[in-house]
Protein backbone atom coordinates (compact mmCIF):
# COMPACT_ATOMS: atom_id res chain seq x y z
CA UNK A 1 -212.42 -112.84 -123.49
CA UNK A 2 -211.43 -112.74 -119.97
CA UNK A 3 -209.56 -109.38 -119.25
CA UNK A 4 -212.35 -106.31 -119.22
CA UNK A 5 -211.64 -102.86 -119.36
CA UNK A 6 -212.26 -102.79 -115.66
CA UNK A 7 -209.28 -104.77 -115.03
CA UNK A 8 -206.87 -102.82 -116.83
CA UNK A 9 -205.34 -100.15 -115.85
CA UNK A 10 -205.27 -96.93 -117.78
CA UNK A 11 -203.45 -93.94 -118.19
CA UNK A 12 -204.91 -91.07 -119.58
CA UNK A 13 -203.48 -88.87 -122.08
CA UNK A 14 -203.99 -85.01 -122.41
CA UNK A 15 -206.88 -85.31 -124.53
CA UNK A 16 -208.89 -87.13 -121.63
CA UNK A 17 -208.51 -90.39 -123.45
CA UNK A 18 -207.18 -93.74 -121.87
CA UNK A 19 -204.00 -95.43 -123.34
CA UNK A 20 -204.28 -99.14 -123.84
CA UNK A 21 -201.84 -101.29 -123.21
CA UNK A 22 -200.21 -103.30 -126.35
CA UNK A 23 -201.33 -106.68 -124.92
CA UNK A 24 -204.95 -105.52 -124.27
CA UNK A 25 -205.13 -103.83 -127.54
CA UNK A 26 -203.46 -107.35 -129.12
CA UNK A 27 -205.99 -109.24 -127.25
CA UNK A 28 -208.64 -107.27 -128.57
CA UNK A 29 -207.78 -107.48 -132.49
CA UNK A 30 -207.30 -110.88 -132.07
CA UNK A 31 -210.66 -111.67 -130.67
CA UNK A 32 -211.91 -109.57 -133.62
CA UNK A 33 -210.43 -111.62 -136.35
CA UNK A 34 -212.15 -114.82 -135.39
CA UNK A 35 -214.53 -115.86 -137.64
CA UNK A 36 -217.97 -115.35 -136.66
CA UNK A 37 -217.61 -112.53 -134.05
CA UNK A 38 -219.19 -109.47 -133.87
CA UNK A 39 -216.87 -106.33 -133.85
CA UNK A 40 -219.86 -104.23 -132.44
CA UNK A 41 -220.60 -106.84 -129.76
CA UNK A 42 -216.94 -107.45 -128.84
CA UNK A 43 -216.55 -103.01 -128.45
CA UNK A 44 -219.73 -103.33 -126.49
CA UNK A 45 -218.69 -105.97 -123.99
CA UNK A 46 -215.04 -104.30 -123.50
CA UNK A 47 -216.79 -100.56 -122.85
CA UNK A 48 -214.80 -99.31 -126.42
CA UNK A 49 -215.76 -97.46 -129.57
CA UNK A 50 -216.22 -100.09 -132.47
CA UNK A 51 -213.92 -97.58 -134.54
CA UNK A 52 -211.25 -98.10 -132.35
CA UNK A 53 -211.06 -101.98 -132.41
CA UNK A 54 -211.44 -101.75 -135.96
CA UNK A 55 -208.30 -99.97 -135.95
CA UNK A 56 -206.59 -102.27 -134.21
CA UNK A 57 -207.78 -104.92 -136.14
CA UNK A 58 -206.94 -103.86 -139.12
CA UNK A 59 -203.23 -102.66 -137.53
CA UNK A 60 -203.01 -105.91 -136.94
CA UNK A 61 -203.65 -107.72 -140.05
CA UNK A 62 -201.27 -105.09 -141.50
CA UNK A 63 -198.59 -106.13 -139.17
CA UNK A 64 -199.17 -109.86 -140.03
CA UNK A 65 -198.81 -109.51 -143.57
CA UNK A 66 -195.13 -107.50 -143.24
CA UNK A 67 -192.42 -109.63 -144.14
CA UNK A 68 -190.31 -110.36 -141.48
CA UNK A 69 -187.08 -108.09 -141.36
CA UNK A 70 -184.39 -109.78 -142.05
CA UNK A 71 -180.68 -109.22 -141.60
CA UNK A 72 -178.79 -108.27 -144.75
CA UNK A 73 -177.62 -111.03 -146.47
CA UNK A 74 -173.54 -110.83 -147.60
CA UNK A 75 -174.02 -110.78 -151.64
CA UNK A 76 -171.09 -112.73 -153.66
CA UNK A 77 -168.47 -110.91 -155.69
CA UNK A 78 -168.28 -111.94 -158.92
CA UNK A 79 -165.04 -111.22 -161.05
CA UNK A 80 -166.06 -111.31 -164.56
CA UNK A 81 -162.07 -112.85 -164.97
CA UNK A 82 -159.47 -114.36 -163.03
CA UNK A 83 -156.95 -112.43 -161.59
CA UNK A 84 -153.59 -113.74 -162.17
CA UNK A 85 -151.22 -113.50 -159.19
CA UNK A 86 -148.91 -110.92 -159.25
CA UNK A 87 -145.68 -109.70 -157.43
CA UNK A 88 -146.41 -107.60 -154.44
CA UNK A 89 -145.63 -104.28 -154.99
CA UNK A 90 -143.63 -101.43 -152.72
CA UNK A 91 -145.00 -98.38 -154.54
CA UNK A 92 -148.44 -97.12 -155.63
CA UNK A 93 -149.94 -98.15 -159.25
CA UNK A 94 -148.88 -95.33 -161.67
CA UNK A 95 -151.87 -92.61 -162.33
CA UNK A 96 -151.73 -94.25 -165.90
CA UNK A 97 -153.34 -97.60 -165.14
CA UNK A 98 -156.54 -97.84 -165.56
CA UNK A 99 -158.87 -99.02 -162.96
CA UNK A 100 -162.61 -99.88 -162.97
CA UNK A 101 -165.00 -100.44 -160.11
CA UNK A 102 -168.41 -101.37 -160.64
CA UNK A 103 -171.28 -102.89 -157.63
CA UNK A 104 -174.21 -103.71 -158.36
CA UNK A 105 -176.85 -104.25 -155.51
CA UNK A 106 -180.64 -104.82 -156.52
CA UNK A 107 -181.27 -102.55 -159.43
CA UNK A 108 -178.39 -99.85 -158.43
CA UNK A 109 -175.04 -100.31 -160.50
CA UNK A 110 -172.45 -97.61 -159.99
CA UNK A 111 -169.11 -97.73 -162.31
CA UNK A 112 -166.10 -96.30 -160.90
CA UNK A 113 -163.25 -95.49 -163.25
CA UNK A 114 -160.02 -94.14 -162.80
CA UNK A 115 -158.23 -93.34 -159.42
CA UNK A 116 -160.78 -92.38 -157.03
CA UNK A 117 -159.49 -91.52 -153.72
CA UNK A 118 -160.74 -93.07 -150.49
CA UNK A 119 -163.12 -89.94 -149.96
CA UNK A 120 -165.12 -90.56 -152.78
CA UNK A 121 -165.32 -94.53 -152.50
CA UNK A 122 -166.28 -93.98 -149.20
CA UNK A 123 -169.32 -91.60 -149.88
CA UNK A 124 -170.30 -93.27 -152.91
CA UNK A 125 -170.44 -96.45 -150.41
CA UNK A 126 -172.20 -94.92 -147.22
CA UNK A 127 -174.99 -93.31 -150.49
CA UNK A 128 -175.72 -97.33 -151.38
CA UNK A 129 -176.97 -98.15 -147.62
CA UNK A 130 -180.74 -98.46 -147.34
């Protein structure tokens, strides 16, 4: 490994203690994940505490094995039957027809029934987002 503390510059926090930069601390980690290298010798040669690149080994490996994040994916809607075209119509559905609503997303179904208003689909809909 090239870069030594020496050549890095530091800025210390409150405590007294130096902040690394992300790249030297990447550097590091990755040096200490090669096969056959010694942790101890590798803290040793960089002037750092063997707990320390430990730390950012392991931090490392940890941020390896996260799945990438993804965008959310648009899920299909499914109608369980056809809808049959109807005449448009001028004035609002009668309070006697009933209506059902149900989403399901992962392992969270929520059934609607009746005439909610626009309030309550809308908080029930803002409550589904991760």
């Amino acid at each position: 490994m090239s870069t030594t503390l020496d050549s890095i510059a530091t800025i210390g926090n409150r405590k007294g203690q130096p902040n690394y930069p992300k790249e030297f601390k990447q550097q590091i980690a990755v040096a200490a994940c090669e096969p056959g290298i010694s942790v101890a010798k590798l803290a040793m040669a960089h002037q750092l505490n063997v707990n320390m690149v430990f730390r950012w080994r392991r931090e490392l490996r940890a941020r390896e094995a996260e799945p990438a994040q993804a965008s959310p994916a648009l899920l299909p809607i499914v109608l369980e039957r056809p809808i049959a075209p109807t005449r448009r119509r001028t004035t609002a559905p009668s309070a006697s027809v009933p209506t059902a609503i149900e989403v399901v997303i992962g392992e969270a179904c929520v059934h609607i029934s009746g005439m909610p208003d626009e309030a309550l689909l809308r908080a029930v809909f803002r409550s589904l987002r991760p």
